[in-house]
PDB file of N, CA and C in Angstrom:
ATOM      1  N   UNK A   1       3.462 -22.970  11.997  1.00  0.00           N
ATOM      2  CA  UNK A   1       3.485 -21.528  12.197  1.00  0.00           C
ATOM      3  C   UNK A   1       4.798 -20.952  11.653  1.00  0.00           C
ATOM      4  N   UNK A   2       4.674 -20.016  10.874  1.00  0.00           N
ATOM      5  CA  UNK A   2       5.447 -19.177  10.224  1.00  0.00           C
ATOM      6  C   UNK A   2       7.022 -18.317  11.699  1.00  0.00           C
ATOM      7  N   UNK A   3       8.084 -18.527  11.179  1.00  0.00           N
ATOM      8  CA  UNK A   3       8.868 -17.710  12.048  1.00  0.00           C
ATOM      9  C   UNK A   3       8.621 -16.011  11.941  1.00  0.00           C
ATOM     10  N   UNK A   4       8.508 -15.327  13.242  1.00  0.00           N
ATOM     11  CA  UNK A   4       7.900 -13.893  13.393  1.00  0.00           C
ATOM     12  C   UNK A   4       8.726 -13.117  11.852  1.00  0.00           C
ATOM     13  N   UNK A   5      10.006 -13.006  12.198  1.00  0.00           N
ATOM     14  CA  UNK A   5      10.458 -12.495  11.205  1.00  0.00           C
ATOM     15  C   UNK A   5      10.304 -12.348  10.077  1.00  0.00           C
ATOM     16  N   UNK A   6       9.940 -13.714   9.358  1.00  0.00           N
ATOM     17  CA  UNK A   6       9.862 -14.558   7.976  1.00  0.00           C
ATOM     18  C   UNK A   6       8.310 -13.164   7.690  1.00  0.00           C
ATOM     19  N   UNK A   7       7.416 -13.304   8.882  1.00  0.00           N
ATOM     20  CA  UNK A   7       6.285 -12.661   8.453  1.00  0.00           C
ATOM     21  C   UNK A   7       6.249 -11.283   8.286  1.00  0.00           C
ATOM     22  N   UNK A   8       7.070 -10.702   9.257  1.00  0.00           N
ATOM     23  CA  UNK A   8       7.348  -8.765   9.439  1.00  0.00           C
ATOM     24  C   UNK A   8       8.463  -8.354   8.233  1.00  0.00           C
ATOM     25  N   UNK A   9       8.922  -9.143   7.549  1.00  0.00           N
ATOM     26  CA  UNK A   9       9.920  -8.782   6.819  1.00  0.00           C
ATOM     27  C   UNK A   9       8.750  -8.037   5.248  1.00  0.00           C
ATOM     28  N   UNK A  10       8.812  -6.803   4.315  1.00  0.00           N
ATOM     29  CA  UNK A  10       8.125  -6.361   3.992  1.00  0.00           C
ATOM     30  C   UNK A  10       8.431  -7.312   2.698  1.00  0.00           C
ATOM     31  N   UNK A  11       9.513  -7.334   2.271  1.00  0.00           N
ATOM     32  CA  UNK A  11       9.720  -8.762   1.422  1.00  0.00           C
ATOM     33  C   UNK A  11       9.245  -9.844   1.145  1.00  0.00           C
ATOM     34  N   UNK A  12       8.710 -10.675   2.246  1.00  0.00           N
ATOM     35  CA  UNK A  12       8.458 -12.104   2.719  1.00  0.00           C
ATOM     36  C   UNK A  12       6.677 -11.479   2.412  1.00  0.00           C
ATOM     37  N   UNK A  13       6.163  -9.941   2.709  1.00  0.00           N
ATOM     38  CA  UNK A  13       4.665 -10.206   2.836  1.00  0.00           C
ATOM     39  C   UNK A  13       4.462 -10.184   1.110  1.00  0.00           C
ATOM     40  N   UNK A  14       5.114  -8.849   0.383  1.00  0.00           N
ATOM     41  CA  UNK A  14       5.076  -8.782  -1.072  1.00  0.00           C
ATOM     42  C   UNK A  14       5.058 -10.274  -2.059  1.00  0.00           C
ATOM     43  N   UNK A  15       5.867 -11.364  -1.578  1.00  0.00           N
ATOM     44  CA  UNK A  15       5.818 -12.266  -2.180  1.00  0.00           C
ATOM     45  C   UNK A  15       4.648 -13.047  -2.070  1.00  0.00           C
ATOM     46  N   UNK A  16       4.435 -13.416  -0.822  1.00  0.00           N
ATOM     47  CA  UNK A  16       3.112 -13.674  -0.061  1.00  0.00           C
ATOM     48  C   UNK A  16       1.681 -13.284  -1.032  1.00  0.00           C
ATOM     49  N   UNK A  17       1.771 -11.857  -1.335  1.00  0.00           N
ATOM     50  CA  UNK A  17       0.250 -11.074  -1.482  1.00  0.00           C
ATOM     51  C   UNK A  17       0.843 -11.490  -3.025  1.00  0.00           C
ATOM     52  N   UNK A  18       1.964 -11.647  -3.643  1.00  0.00           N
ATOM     53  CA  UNK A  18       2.025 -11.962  -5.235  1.00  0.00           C
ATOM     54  C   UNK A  18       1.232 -13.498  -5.452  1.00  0.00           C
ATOM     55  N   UNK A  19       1.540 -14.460  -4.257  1.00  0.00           N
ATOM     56  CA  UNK A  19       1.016 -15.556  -4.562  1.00  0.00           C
ATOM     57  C   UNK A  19      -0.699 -15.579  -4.625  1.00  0.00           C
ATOM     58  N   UNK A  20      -0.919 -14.750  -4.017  1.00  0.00           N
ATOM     59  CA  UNK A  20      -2.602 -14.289  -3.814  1.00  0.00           C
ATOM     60  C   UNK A  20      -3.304 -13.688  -5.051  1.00  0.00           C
ATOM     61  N   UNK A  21      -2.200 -12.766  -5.915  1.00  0.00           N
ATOM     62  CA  UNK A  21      -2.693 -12.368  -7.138  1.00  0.00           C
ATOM     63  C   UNK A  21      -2.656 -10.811  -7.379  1.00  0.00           C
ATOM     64  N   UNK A  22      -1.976  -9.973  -6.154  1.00  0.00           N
ATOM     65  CA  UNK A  22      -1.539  -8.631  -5.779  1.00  0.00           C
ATOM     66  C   UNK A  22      -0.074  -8.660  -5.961  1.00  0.00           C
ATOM     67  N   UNK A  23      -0.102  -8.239  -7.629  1.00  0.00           N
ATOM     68  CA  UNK A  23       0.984  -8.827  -8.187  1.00  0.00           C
ATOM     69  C   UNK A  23       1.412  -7.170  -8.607  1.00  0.00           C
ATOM     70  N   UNK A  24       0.398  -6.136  -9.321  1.00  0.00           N
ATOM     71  CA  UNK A  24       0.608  -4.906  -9.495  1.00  0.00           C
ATOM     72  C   UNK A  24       1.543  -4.011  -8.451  1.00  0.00           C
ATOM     73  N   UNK A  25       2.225  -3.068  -9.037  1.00  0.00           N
ATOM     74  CA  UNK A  25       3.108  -2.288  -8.295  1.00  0.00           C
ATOM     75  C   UNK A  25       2.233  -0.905  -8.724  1.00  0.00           C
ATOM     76  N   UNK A  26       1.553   0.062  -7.581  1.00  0.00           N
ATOM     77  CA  UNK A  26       1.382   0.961  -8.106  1.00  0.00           C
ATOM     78  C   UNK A  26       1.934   2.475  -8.043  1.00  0.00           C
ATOM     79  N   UNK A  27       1.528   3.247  -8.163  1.00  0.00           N
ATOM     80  CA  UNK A  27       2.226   5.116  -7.516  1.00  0.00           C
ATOM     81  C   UNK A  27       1.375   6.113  -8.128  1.00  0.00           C
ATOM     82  N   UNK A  28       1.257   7.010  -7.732  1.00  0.00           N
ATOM     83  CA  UNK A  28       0.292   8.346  -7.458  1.00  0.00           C
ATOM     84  C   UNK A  28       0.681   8.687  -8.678  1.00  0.00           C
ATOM     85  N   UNK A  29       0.083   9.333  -9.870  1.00  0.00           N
ATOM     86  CA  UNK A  29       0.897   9.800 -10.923  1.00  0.00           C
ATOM     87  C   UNK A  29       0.786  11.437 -10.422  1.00  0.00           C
ATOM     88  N   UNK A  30       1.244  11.926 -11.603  1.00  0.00           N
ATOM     89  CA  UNK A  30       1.288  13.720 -11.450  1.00  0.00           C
ATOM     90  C   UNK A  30      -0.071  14.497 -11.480  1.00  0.00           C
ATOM     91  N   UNK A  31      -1.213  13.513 -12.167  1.00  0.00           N
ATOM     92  CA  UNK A  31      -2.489  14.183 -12.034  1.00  0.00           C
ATOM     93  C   UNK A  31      -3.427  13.521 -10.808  1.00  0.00           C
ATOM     94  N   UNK A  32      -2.673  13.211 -10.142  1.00  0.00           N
ATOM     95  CA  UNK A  32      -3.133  13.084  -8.855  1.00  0.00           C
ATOM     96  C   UNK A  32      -4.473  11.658  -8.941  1.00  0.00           C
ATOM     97  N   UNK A  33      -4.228  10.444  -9.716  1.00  0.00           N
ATOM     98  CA  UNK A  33      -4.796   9.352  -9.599  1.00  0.00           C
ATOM     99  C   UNK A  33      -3.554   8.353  -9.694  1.00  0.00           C
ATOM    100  N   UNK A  34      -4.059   7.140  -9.355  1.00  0.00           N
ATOM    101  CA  UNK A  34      -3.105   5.951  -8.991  1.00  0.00           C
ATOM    102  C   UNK A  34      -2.804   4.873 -10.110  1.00  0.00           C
ATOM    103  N   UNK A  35      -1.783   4.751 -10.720  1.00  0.00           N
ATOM    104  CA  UNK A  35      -1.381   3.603 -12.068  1.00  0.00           C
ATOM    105  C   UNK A  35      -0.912   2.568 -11.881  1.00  0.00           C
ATOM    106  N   UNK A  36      -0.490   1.635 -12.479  1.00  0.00           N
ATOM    107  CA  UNK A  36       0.547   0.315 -12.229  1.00  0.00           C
ATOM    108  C   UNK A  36       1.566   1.323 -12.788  1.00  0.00           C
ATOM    109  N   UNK A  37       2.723   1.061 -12.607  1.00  0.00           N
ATOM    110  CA  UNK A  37       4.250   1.520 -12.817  1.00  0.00           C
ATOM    111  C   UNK A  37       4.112   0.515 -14.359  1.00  0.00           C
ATOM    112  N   UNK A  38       4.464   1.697 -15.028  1.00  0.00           N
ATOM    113  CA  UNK A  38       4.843   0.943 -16.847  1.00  0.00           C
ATOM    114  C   UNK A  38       3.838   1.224 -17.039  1.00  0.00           C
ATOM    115  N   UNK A  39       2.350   1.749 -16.717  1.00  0.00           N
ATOM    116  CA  UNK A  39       1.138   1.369 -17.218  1.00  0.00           C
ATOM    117  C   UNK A  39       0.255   2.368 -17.197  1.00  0.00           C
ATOM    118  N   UNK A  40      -0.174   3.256 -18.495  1.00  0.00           N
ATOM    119  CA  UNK A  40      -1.132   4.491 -18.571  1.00  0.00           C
ATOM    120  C   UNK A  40      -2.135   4.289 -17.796  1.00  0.00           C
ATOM    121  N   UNK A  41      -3.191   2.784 -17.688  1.00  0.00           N
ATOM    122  CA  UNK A  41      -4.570   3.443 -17.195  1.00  0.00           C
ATOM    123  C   UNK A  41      -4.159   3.334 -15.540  1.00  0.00           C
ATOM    124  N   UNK A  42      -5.256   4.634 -15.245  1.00  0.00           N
ATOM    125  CA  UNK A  42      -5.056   5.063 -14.118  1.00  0.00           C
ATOM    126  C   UNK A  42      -6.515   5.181 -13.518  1.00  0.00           C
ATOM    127  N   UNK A  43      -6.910   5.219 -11.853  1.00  0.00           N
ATOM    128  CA  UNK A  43      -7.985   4.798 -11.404  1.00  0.00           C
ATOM    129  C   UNK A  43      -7.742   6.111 -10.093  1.00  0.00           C
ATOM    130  N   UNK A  44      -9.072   6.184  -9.803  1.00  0.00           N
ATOM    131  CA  UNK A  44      -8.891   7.642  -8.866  1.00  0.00           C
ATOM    132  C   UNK A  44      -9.605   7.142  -7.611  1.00  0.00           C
ATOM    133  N   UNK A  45      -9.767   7.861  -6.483  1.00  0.00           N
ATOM    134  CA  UNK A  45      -9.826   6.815  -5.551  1.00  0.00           C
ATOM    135  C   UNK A  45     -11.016   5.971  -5.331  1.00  0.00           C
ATOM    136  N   UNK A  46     -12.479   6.574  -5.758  1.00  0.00           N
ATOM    137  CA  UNK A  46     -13.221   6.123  -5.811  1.00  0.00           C
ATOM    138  C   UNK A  46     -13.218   4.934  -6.545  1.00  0.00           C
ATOM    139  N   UNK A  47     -12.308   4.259  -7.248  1.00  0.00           N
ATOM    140  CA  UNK A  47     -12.175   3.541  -7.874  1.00  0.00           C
ATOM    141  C   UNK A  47     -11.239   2.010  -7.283  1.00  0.00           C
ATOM    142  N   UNK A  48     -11.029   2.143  -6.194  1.00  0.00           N
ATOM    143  CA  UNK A  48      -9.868   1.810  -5.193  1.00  0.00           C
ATOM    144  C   UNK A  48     -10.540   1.464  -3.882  1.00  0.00           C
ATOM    145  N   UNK A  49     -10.305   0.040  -3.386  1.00  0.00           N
ATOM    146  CA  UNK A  49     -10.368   0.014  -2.172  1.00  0.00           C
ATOM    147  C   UNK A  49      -9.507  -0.461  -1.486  1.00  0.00           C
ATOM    148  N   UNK A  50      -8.756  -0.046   0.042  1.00  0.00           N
ATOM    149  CA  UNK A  50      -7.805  -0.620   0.291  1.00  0.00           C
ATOM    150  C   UNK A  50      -8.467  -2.080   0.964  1.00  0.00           C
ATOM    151  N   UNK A  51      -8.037  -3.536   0.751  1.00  0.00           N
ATOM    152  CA  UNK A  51      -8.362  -4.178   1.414  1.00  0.00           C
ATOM    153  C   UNK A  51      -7.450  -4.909   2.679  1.00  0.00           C
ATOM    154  N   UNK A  52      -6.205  -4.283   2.915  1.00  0.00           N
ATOM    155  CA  UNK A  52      -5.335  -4.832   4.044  1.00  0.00           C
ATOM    156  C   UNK A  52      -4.378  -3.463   3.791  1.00  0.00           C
ATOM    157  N   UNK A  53      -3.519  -4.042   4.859  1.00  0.00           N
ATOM    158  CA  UNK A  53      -2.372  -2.618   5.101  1.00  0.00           C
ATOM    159  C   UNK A  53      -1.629  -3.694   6.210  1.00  0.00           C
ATOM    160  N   UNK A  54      -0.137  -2.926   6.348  1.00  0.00           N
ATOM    161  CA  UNK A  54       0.715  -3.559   7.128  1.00  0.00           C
ATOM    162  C   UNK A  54       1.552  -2.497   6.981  1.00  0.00           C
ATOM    163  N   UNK A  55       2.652  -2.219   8.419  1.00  0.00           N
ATOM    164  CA  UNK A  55       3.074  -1.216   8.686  1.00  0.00           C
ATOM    165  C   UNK A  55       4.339  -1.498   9.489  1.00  0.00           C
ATOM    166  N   UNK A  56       5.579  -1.214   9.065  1.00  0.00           N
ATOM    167  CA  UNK A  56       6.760  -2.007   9.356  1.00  0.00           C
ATOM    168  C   UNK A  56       7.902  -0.928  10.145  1.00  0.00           C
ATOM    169  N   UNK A  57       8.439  -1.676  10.889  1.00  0.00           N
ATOM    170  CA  UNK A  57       9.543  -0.534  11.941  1.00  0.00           C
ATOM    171  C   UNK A  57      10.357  -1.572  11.797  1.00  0.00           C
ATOM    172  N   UNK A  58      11.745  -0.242  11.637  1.00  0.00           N
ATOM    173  CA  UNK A  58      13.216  -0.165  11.307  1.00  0.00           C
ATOM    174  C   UNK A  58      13.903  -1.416  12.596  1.00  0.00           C
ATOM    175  N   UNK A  59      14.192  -2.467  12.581  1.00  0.00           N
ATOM    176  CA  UNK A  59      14.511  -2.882  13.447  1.00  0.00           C
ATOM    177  C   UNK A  59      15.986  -1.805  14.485  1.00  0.00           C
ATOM    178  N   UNK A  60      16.633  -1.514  13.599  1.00  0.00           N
ATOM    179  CA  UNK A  60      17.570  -0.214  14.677  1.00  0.00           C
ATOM    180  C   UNK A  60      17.370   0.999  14.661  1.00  0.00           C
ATOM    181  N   UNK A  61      16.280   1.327  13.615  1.00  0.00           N
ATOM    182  CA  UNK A  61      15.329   2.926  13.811  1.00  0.00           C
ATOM    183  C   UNK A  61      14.431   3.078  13.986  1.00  0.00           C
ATOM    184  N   UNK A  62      13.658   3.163  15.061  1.00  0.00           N
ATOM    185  CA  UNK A  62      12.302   3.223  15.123  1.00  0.00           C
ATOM    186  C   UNK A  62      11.799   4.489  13.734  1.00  0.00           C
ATOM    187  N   UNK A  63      12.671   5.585  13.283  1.00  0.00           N
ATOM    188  CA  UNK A  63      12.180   6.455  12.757  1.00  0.00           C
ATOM    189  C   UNK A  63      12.136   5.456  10.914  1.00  0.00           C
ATOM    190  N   UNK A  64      12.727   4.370  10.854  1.00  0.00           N
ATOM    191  CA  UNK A  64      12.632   4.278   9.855  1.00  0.00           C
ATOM    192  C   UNK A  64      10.978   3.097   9.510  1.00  0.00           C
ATOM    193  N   UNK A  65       9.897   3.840   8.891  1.00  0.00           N
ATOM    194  CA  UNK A  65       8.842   2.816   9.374  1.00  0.00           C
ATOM    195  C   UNK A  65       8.590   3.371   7.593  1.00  0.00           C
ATOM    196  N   UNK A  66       7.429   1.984   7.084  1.00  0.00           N
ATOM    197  CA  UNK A  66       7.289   2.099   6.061  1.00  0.00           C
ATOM    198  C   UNK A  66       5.477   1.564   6.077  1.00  0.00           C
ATOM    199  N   UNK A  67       4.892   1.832   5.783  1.00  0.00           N
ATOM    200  CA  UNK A  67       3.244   1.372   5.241  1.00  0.00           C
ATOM    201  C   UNK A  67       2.987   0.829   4.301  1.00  0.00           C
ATOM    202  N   UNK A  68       2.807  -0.394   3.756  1.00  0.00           N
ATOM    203  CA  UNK A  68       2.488  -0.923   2.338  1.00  0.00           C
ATOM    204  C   UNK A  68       0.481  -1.502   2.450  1.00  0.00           C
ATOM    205  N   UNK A  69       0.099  -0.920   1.622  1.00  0.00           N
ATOM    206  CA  UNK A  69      -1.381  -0.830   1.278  1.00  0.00           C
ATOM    207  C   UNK A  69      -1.710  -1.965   0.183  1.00  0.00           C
ATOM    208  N   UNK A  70      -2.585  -2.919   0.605  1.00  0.00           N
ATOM    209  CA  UNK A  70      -3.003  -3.866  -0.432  1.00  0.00           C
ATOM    210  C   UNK A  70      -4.219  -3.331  -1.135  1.00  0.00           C
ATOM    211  N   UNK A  71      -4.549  -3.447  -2.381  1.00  0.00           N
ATOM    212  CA  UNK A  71      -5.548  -2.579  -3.142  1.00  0.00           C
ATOM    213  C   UNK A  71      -6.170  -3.134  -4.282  1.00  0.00           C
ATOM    214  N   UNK A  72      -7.564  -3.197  -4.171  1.00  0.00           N
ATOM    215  CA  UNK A  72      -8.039  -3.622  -5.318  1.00  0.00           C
ATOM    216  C   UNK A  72      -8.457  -2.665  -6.324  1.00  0.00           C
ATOM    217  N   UNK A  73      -8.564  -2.466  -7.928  1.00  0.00           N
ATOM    218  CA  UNK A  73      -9.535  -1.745  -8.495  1.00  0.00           C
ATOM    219  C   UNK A  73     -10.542  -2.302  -8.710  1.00  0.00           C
ATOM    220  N   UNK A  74     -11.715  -1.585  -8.836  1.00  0.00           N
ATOM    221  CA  UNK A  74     -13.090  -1.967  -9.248  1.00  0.00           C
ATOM    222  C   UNK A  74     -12.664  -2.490 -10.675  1.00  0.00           C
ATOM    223  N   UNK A  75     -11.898  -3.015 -11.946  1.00  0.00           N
ATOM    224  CA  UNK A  75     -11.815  -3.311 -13.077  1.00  0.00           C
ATOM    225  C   UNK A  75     -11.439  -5.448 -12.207  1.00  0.00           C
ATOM    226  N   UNK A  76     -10.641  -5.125 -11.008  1.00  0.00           N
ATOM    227  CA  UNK A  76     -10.350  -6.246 -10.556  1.00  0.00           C
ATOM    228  C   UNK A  76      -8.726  -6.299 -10.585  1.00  0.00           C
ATOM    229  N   UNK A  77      -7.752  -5.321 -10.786  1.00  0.00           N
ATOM    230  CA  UNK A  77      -6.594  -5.126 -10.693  1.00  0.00           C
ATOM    231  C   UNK A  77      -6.142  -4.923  -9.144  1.00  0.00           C
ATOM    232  N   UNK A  78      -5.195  -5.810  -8.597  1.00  0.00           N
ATOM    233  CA  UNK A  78      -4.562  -6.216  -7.672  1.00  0.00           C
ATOM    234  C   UNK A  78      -3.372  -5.889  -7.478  1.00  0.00           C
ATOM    235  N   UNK A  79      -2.927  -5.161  -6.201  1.00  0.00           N
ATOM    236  CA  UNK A  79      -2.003  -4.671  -6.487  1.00  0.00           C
ATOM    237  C   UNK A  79      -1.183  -3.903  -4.494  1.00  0.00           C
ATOM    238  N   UNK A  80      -0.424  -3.416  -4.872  1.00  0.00           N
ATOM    239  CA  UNK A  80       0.279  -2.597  -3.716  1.00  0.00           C
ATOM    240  C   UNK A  80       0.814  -1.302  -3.488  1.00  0.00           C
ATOM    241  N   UNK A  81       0.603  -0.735  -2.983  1.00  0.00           N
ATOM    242  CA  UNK A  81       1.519   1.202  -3.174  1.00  0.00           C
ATOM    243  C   UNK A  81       2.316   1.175  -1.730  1.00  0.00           C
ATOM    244  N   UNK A  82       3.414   1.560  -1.858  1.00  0.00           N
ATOM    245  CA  UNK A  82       4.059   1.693  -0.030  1.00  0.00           C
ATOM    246  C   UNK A  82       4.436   2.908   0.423  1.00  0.00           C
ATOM    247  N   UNK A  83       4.698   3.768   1.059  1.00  0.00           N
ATOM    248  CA  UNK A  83       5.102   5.240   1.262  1.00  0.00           C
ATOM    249  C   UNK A  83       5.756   4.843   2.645  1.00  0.00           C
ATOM    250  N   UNK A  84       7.139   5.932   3.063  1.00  0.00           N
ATOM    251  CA  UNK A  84       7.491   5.853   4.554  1.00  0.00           C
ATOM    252  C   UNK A  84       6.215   6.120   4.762  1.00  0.00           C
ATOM    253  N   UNK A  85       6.614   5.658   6.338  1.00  0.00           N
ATOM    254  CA  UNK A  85       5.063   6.572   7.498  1.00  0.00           C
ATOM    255  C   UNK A  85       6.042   7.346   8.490  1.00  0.00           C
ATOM    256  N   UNK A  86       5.007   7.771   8.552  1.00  0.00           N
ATOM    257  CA  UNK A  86       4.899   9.346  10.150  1.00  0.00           C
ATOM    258  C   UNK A  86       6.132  10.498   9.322  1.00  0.00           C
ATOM    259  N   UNK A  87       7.029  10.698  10.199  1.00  0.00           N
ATOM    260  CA  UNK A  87       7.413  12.461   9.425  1.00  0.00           C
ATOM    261  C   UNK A  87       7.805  12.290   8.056  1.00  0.00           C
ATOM    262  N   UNK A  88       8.882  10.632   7.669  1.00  0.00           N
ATOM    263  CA  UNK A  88       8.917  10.931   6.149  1.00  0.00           C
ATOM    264  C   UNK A  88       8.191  10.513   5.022  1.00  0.00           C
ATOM    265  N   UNK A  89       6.661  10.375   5.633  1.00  0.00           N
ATOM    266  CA  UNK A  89       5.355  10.187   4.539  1.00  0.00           C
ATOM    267  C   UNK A  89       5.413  10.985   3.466  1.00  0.00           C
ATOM    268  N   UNK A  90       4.924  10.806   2.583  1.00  0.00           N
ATOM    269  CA  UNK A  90       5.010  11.476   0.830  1.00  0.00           C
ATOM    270  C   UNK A  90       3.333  11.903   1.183  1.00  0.00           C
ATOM    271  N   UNK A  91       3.385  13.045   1.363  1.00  0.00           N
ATOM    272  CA  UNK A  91       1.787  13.707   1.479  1.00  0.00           C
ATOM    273  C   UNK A  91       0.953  13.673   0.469  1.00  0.00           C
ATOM    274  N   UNK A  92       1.278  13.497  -0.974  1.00  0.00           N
ATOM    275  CA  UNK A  92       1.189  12.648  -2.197  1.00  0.00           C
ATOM    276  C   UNK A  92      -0.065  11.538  -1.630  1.00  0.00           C
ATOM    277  N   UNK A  93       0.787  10.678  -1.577  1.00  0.00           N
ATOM    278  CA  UNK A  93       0.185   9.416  -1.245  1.00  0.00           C
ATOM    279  C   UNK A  93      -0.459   9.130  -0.342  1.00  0.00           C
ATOM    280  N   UNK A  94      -0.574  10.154   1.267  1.00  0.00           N
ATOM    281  CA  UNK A  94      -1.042  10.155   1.990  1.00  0.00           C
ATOM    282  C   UNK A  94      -2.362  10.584   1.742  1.00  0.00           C
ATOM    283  N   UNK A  95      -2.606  11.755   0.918  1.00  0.00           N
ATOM    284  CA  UNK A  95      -3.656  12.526   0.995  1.00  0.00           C
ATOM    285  C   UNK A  95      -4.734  11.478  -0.093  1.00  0.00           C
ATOM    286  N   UNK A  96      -3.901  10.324  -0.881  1.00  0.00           N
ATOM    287  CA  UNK A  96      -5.002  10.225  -1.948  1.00  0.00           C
ATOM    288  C   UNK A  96      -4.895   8.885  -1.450  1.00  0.00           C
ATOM    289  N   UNK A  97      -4.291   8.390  -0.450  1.00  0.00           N
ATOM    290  CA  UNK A  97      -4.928   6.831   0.233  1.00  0.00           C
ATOM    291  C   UNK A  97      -6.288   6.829   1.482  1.00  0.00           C
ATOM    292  N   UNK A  98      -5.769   8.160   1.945  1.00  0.00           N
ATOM    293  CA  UNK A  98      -6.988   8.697   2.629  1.00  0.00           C
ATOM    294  C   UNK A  98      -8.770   9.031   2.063  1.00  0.00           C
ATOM    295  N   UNK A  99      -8.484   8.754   0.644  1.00  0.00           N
ATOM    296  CA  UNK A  99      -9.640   9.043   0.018  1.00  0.00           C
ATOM    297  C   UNK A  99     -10.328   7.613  -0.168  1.00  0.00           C
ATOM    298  N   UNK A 100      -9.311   6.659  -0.540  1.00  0.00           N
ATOM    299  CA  UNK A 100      -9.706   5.324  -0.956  1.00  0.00           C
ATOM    300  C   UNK A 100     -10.598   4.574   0.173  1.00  0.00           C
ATOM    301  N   UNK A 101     -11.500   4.154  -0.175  1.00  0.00           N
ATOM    302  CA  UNK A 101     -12.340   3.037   0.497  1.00  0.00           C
ATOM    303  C   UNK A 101     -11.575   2.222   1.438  1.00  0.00           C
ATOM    304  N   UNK A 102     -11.576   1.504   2.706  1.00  0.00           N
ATOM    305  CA  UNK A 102     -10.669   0.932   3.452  1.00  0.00           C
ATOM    306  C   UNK A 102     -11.847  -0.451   3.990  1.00  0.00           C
ATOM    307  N   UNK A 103     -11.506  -1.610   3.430  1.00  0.00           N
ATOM    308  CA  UNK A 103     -11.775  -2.942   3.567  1.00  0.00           C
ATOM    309  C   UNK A 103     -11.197  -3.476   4.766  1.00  0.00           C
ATOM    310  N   UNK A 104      -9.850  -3.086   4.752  1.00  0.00           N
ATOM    311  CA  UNK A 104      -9.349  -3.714   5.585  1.00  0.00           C
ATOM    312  C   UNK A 104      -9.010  -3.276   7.371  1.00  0.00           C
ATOM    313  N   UNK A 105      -8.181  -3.056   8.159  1.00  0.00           N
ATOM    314  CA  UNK A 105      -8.173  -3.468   9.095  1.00  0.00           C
ATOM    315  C   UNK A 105      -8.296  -1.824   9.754  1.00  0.00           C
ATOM    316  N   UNK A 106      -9.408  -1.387   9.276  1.00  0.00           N
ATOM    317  CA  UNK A 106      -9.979   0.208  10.129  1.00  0.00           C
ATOM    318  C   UNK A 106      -8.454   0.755   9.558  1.00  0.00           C
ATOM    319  N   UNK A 107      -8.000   1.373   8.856  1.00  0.00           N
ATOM    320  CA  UNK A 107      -6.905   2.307   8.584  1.00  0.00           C
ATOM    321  C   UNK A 107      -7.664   3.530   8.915  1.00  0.00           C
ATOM    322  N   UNK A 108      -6.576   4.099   9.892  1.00  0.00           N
ATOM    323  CA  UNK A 108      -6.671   5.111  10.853  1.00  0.00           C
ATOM    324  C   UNK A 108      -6.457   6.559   9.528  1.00  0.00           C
ATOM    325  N   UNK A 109      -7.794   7.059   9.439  1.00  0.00           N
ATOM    326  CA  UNK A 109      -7.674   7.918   8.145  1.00  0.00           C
ATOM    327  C   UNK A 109      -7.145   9.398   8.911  1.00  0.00           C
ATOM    328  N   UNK A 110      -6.857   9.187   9.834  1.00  0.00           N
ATOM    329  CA  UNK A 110      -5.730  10.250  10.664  1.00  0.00           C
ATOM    330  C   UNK A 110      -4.491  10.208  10.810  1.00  0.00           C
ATOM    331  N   UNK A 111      -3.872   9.583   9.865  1.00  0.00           N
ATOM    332  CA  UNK A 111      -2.507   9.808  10.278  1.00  0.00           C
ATOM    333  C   UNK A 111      -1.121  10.803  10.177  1.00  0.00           C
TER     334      UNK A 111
END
């Protein structure tokens, strides 16, 4: 069994989901669909499903919390997007992860 830390650390999961093949880094572009960073084609949400999520607190700030989204495209591109959560969420990213299909663990499309 893995030490707690080793696993909550957002570091330790990124490497983790790279060994799996969720190797892509992605971000919301300006026309409001989702790219790899360095990389024109872009996929909109219907195109996107989230299949896991994990959601991390500041060990001395509770206010500092972060959300990282595991994501497949329908082409088969693997990958991750992260945004703070709760007040300093990027409404960006909020509004167009809320659209995406959710595989994984019931993501609370209220947040």
């Amino acid at each position: 069994m893995q030490d707690k830390q080793e696993l909550t650390s957002m570091v330790n999961i990124l490497n983790k989901l790279r060994t799996e093949g969720y190797s892509a880094e992605f971000k919301i572009t300006d026309d409001g669909t989702m790219c790899k960073i360095n990389d024109k084609e872009s996929f909109r949400p219907d195109q996107l499903r989230i299949v896991d999520f994990y959601r991390f607190e500041g060990e001395s700030n509770p206010d500092d919390m972060a959300i990282l989204y595991v994501v497949e495209a329908e082409n088969g591109q693997k990958g991750t997007i992260s945004d703070a959560y709760g007040t300093y969420s990027d409404a960006t990213i909020e509004n167009f992860m809320r659209q995406v299909e959710d595989l994984g663990k019931n993501l609370d499309k209220h947040i």
